[in-house]
Structures are given as C-alpha cells and as structure tokens.
PDB file of N, CA and C in Angstrom:
ATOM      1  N   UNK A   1      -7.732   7.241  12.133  1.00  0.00           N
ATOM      2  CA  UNK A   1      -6.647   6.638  11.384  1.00  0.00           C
ATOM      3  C   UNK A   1      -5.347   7.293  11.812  1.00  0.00           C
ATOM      4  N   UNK A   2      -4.388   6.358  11.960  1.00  0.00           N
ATOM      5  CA  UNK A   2      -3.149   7.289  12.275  1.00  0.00           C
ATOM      6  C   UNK A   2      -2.824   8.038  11.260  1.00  0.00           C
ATOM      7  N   UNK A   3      -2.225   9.133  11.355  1.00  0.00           N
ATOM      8  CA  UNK A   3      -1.568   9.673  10.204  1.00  0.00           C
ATOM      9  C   UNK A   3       0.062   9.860   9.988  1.00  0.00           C
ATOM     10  N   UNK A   4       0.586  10.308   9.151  1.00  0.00           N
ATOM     11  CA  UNK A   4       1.893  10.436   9.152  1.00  0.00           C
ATOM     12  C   UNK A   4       2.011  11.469   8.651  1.00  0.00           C
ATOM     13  N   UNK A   5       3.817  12.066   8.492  1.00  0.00           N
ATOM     14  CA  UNK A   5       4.442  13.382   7.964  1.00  0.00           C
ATOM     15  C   UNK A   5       4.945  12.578   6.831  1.00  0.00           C
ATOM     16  N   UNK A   6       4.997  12.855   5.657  1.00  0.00           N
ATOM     17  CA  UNK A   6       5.366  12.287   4.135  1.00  0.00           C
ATOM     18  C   UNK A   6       6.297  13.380   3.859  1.00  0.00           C
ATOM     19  N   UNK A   7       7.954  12.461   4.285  1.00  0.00           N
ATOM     20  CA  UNK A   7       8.916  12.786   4.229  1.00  0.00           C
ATOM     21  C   UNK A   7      10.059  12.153   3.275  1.00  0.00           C
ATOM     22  N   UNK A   8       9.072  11.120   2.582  1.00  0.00           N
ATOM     23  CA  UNK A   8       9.623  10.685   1.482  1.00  0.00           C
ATOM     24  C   UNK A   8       8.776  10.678   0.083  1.00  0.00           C
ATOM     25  N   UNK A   9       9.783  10.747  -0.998  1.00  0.00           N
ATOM     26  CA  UNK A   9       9.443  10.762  -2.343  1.00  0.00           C
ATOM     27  C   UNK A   9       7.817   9.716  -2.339  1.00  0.00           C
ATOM     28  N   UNK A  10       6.774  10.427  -2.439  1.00  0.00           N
ATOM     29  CA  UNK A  10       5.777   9.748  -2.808  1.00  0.00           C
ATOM     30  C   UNK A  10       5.840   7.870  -3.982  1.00  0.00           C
ATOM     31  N   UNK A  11       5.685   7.195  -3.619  1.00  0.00           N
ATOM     32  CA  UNK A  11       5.901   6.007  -4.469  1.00  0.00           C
ATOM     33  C   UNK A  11       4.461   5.466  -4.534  1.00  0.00           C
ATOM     34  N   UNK A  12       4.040   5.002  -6.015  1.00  0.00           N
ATOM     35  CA  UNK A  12       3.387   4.251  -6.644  1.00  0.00           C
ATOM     36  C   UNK A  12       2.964   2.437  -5.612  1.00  0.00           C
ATOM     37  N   UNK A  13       1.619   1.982  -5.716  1.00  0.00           N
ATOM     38  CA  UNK A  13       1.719   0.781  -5.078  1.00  0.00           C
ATOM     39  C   UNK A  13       1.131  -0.301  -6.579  1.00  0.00           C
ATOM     40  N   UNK A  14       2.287  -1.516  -6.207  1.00  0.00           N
ATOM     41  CA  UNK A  14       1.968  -2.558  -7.795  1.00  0.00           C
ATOM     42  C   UNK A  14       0.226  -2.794  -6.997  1.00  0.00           C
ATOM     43  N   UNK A  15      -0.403  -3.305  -8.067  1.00  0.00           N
ATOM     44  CA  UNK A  15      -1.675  -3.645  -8.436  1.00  0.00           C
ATOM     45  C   UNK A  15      -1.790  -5.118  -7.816  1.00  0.00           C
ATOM     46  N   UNK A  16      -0.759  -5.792  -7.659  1.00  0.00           N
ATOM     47  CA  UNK A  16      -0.770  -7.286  -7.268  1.00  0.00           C
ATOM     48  C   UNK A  16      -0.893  -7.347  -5.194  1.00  0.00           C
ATOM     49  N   UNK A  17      -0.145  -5.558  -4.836  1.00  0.00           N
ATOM     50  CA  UNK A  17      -1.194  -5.480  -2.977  1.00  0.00           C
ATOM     51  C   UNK A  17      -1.985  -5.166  -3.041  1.00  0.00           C
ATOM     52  N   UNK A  18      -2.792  -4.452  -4.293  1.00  0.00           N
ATOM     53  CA  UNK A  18      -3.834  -4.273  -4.065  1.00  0.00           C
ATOM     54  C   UNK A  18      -4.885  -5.570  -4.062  1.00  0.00           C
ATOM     55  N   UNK A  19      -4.719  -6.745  -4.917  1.00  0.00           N
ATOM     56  CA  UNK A  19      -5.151  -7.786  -5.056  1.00  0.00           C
ATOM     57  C   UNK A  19      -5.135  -8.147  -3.834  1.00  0.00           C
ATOM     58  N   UNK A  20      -3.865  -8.388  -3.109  1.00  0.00           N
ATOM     59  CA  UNK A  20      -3.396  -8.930  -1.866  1.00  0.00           C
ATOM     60  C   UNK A  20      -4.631  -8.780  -0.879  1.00  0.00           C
ATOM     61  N   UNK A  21      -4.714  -7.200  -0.624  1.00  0.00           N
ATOM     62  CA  UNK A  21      -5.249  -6.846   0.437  1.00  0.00           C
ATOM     63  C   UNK A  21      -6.914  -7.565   0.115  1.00  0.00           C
ATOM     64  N   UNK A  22      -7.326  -6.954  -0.833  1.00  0.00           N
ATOM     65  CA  UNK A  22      -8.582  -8.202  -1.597  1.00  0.00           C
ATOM     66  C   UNK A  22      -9.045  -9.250  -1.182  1.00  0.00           C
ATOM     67  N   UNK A  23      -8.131  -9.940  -1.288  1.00  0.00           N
ATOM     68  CA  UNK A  23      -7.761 -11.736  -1.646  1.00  0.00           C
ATOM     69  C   UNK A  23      -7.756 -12.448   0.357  1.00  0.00           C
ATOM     70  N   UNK A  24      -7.015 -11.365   0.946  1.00  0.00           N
ATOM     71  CA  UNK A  24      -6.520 -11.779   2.406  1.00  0.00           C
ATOM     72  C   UNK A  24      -7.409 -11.405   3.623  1.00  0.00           C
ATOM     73  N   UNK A  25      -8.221 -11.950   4.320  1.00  0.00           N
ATOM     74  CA  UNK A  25      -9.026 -11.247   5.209  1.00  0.00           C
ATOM     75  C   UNK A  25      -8.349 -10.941   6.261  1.00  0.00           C
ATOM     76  N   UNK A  26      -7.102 -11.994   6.687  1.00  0.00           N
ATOM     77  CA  UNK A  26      -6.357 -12.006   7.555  1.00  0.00           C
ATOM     78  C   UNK A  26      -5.657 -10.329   7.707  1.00  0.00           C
ATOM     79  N   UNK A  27      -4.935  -9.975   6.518  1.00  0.00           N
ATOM     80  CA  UNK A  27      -4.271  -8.899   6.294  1.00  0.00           C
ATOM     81  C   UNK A  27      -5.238  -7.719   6.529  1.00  0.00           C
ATOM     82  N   UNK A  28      -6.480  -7.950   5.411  1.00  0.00           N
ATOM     83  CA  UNK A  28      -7.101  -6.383   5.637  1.00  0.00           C
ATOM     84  C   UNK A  28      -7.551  -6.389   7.457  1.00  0.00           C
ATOM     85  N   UNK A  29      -7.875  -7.421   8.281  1.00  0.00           N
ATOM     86  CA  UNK A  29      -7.933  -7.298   9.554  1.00  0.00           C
ATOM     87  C   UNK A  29      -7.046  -6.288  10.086  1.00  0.00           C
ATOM     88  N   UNK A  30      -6.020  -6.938   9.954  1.00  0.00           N
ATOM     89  CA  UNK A  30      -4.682  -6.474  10.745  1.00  0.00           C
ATOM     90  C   UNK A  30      -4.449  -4.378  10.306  1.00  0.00           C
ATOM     91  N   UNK A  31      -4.702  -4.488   9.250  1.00  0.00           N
ATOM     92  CA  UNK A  31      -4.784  -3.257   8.367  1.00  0.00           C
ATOM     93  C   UNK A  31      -5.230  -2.506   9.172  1.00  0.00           C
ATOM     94  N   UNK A  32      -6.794  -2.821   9.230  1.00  0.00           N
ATOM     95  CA  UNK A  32      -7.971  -2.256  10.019  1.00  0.00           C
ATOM     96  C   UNK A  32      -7.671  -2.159  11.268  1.00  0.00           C
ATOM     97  N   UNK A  33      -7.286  -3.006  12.113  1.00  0.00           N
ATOM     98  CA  UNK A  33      -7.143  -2.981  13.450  1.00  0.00           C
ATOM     99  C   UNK A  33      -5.516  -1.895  14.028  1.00  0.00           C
ATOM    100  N   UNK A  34      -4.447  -1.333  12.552  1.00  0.00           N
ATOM    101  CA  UNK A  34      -3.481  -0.860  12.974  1.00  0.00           C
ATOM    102  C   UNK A  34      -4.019   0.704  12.690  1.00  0.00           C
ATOM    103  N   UNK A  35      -4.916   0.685  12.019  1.00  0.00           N
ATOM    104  CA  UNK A  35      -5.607   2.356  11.666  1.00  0.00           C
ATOM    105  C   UNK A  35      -6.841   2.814  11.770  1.00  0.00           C
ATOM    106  N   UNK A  36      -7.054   1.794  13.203  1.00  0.00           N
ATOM    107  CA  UNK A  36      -8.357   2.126  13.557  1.00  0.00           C
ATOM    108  C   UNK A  36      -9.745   2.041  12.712  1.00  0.00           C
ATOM    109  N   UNK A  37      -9.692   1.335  11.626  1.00  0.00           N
ATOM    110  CA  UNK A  37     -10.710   1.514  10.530  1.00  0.00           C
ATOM    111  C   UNK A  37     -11.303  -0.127  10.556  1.00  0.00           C
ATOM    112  N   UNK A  38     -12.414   0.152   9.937  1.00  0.00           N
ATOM    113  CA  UNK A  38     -13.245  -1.594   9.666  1.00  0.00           C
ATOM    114  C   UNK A  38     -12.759  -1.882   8.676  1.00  0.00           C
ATOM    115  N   UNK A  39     -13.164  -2.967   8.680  1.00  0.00           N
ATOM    116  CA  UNK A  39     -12.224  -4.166   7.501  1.00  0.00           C
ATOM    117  C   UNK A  39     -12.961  -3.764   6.187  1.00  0.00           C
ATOM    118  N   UNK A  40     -14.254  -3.000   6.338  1.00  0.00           N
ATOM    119  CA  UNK A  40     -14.651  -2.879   4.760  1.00  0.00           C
ATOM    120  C   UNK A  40     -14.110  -1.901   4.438  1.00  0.00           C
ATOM    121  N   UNK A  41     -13.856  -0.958   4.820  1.00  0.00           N
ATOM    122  CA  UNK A  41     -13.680   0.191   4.658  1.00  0.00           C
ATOM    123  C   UNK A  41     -11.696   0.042   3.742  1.00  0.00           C
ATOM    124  N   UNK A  42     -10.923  -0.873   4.473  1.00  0.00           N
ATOM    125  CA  UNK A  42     -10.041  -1.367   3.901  1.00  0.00           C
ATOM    126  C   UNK A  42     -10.326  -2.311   2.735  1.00  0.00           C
ATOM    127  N   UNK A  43     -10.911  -2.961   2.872  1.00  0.00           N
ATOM    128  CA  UNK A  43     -11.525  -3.361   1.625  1.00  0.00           C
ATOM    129  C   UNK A  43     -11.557  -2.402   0.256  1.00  0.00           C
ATOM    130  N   UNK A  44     -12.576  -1.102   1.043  1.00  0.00           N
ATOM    131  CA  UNK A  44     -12.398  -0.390  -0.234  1.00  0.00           C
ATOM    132  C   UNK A  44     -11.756   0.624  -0.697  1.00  0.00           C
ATOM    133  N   UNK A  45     -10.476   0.660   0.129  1.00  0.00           N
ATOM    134  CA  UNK A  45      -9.226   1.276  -0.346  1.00  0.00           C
ATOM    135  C   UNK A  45      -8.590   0.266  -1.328  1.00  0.00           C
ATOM    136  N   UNK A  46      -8.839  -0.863  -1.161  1.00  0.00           N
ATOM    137  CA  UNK A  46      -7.897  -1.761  -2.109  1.00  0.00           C
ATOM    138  C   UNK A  46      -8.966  -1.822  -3.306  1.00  0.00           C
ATOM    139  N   UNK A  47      -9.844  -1.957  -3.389  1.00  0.00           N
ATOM    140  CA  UNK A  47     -10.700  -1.970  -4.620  1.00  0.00           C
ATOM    141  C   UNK A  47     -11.043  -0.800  -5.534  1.00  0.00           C
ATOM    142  N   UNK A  48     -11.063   0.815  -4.190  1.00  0.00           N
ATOM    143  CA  UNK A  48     -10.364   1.714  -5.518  1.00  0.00           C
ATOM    144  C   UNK A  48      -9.168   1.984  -5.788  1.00  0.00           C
ATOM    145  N   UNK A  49      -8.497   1.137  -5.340  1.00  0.00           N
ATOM    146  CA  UNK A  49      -6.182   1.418  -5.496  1.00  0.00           C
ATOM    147  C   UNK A  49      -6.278   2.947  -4.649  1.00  0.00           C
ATOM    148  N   UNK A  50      -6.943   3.037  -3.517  1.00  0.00           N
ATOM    149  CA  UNK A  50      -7.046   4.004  -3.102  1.00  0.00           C
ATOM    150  C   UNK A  50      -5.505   4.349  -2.376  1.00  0.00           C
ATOM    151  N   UNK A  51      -5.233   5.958  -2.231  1.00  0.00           N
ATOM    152  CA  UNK A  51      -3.739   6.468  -1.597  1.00  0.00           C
ATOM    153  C   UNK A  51      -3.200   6.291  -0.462  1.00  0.00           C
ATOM    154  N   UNK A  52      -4.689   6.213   0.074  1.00  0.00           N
ATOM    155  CA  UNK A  52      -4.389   5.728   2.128  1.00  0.00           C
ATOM    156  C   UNK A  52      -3.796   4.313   2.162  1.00  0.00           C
ATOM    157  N   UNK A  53      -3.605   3.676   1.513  1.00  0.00           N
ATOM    158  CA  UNK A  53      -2.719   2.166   1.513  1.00  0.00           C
ATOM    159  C   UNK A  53      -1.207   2.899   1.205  1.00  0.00           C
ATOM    160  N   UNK A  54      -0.807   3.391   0.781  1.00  0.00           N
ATOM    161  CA  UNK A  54       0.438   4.721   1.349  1.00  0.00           C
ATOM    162  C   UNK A  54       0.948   4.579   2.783  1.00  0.00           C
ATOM    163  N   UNK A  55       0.048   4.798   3.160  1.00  0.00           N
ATOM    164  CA  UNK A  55       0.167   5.085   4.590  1.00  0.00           C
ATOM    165  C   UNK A  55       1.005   4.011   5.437  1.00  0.00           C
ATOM    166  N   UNK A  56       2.129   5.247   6.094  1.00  0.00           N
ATOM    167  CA  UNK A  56       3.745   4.082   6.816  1.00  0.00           C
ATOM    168  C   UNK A  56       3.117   2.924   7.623  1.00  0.00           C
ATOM    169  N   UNK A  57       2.069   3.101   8.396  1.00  0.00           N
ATOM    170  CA  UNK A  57       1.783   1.974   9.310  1.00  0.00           C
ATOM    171  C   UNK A  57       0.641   0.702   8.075  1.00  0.00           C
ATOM    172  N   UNK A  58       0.056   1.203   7.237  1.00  0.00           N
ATOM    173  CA  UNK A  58      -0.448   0.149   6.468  1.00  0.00           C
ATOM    174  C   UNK A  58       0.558  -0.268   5.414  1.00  0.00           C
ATOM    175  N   UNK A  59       1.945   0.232   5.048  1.00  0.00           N
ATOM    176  CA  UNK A  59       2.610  -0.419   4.343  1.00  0.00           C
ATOM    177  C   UNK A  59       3.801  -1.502   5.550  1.00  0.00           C
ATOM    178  N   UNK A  60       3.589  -1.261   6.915  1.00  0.00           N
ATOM    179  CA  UNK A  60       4.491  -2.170   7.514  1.00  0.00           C
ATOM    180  C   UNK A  60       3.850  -3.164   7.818  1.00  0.00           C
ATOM    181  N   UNK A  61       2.469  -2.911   8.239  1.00  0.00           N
ATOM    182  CA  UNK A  61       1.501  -4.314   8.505  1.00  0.00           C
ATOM    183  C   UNK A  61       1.638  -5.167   7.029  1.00  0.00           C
ATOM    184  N   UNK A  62       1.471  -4.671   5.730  1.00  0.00           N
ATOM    185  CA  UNK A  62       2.026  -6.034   4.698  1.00  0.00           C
ATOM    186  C   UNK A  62       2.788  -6.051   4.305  1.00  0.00           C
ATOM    187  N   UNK A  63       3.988  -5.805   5.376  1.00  0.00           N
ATOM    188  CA  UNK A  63       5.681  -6.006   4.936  1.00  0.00           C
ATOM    189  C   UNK A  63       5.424  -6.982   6.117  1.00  0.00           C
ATOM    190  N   UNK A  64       4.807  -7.094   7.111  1.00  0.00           N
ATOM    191  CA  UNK A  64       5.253  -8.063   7.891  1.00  0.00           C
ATOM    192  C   UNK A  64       3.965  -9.386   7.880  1.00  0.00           C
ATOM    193  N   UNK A  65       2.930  -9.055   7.419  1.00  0.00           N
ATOM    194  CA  UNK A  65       2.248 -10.080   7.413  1.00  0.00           C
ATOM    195  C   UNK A  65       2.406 -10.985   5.800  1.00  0.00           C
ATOM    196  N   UNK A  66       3.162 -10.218   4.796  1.00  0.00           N
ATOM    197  CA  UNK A  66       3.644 -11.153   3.422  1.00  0.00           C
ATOM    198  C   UNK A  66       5.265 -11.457   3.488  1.00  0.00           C
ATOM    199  N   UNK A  67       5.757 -10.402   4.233  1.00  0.00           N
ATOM    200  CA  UNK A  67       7.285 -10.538   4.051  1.00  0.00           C
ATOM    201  C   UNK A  67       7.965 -10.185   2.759  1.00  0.00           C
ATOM    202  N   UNK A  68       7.144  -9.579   1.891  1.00  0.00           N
ATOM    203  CA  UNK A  68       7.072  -8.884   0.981  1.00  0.00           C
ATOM    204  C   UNK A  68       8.763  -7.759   0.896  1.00  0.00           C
ATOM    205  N   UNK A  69       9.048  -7.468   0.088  1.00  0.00           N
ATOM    206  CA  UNK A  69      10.336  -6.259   0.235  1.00  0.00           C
ATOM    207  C   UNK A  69       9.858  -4.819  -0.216  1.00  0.00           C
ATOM    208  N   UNK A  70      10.470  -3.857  -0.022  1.00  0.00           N
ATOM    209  CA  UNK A  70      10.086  -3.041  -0.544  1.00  0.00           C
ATOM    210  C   UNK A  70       9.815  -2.845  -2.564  1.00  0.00           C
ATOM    211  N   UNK A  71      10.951  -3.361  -3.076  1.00  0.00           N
ATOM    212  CA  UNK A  71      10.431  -3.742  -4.807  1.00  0.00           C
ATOM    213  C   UNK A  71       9.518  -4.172  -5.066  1.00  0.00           C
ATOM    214  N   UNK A  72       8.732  -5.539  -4.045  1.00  0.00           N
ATOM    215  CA  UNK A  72       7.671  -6.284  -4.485  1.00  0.00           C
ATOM    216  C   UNK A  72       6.505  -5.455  -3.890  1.00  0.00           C
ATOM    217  N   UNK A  73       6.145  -3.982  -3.255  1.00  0.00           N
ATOM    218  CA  UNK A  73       5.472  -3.292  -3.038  1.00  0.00           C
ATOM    219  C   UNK A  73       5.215  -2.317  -3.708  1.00  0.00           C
ATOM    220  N   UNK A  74       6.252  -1.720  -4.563  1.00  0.00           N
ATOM    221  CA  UNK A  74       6.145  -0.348  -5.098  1.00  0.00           C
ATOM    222  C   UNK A  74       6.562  -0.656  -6.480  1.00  0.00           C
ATOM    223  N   UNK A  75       6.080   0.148  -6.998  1.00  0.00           N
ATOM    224  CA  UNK A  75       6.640  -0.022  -8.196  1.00  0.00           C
ATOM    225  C   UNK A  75       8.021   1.144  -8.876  1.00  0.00           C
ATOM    226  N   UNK A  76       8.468   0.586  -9.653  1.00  0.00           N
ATOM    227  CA  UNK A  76      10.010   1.313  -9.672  1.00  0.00           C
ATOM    228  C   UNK A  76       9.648   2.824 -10.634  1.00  0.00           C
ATOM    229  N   UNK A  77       9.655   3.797 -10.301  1.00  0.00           N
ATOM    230  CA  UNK A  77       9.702   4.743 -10.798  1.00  0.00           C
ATOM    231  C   UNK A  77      10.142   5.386 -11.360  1.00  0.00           C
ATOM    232  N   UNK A  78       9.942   6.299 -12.589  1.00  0.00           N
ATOM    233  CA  UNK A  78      10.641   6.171 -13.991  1.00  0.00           C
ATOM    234  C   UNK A  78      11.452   7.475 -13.906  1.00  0.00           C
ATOM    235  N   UNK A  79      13.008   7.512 -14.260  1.00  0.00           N
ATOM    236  CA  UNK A  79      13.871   8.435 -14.335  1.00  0.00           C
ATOM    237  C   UNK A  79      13.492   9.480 -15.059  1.00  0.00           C
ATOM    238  N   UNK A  80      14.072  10.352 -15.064  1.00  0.00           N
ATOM    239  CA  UNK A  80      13.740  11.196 -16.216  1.00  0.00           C
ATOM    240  C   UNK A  80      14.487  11.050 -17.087  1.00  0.00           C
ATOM    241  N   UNK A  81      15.157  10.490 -17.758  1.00  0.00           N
ATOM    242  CA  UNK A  81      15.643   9.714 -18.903  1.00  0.00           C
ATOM    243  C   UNK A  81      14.853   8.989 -19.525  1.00  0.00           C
ATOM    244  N   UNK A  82      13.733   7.664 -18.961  1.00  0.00           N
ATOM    245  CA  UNK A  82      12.791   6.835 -19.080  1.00  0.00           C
ATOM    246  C   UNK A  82      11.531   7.496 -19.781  1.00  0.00           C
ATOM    247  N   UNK A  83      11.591   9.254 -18.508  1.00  0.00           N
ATOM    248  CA  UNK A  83       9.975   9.966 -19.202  1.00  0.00           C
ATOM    249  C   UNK A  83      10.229  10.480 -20.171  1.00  0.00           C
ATOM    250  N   UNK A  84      11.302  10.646 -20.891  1.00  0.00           N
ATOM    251  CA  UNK A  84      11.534  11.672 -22.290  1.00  0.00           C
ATOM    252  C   UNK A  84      11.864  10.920 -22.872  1.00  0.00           C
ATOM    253  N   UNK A  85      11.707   9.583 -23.300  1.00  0.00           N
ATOM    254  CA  UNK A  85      12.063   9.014 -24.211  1.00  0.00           C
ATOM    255  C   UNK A  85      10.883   9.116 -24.884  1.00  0.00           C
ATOM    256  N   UNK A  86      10.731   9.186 -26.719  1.00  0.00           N
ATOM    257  CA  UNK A  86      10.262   9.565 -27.566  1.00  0.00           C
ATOM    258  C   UNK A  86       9.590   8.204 -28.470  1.00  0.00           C
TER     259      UNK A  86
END
C-alpha cells in the first residue's frame, strides 16, 4: 500500500463514502488498483469505516472518480467552542 507523511490535521470521513465505496465496484477497483490492495480487502475498509480510507491517494481516487469536494468527504469538525458547550 502506498503510504504517506500525515502532515495535516487528521479529519473525520462522512458515513455516506463509506456507503459509496460499498455501493461502487467501479470505485473500490480503482481504490485497489491505486494501493496495491484487492478489491475485498477495500471492501472491508469501508464496511469497518476503517482509517486507511484516510489515506491521500485513496481520498484522490474518490475526489476524482465522484467529483465529490472536500466538505462532501469529511466531515466538519467541531471548534472548541462547539466541544464545551454544556
């Protein structure tokens, strides 16, 4: 699998790529074929919301195979104003 240096603020993935990747054979292909891995095996990163879907080269393969933006990938993460509210 390729790996990367995580040089940015860790971000959350919505539940609706994880469906995606699920739902799309086309996509988890492409997935598989950009990180060296079989398509089940992507499969079951999306079925446990697993962290390796993180990963810079599996978040550009479904920015370019949905056209998706970065908002409709991540989910917005809560200020610390948001976490101390009572």
């Amino acid at each position: 699998m390729k790996n990367q240096t995580n040089i940015v603020k860790p971000r959350k993935i919505r539940p609706e790529v994880f469906q995606k990747i699920l739902s799309d054979y086309d996509l988890r292909k492409k997935i598989a074929d950009e990180t060296d891995n079989r398509e089940t095996a992507v499969y079951n990163w999306a079925y446990r919301e697993s962290d390796k879907v993180l990963n810079y080269f599996v978040i550009n393969v479904i920015k370019k195979h949905t056209g998706w933006p970065d908002s409709k990938i991540f989910q917005k993460s809560k200020t610390k104003t948001q976490a101390v509210k009572c």
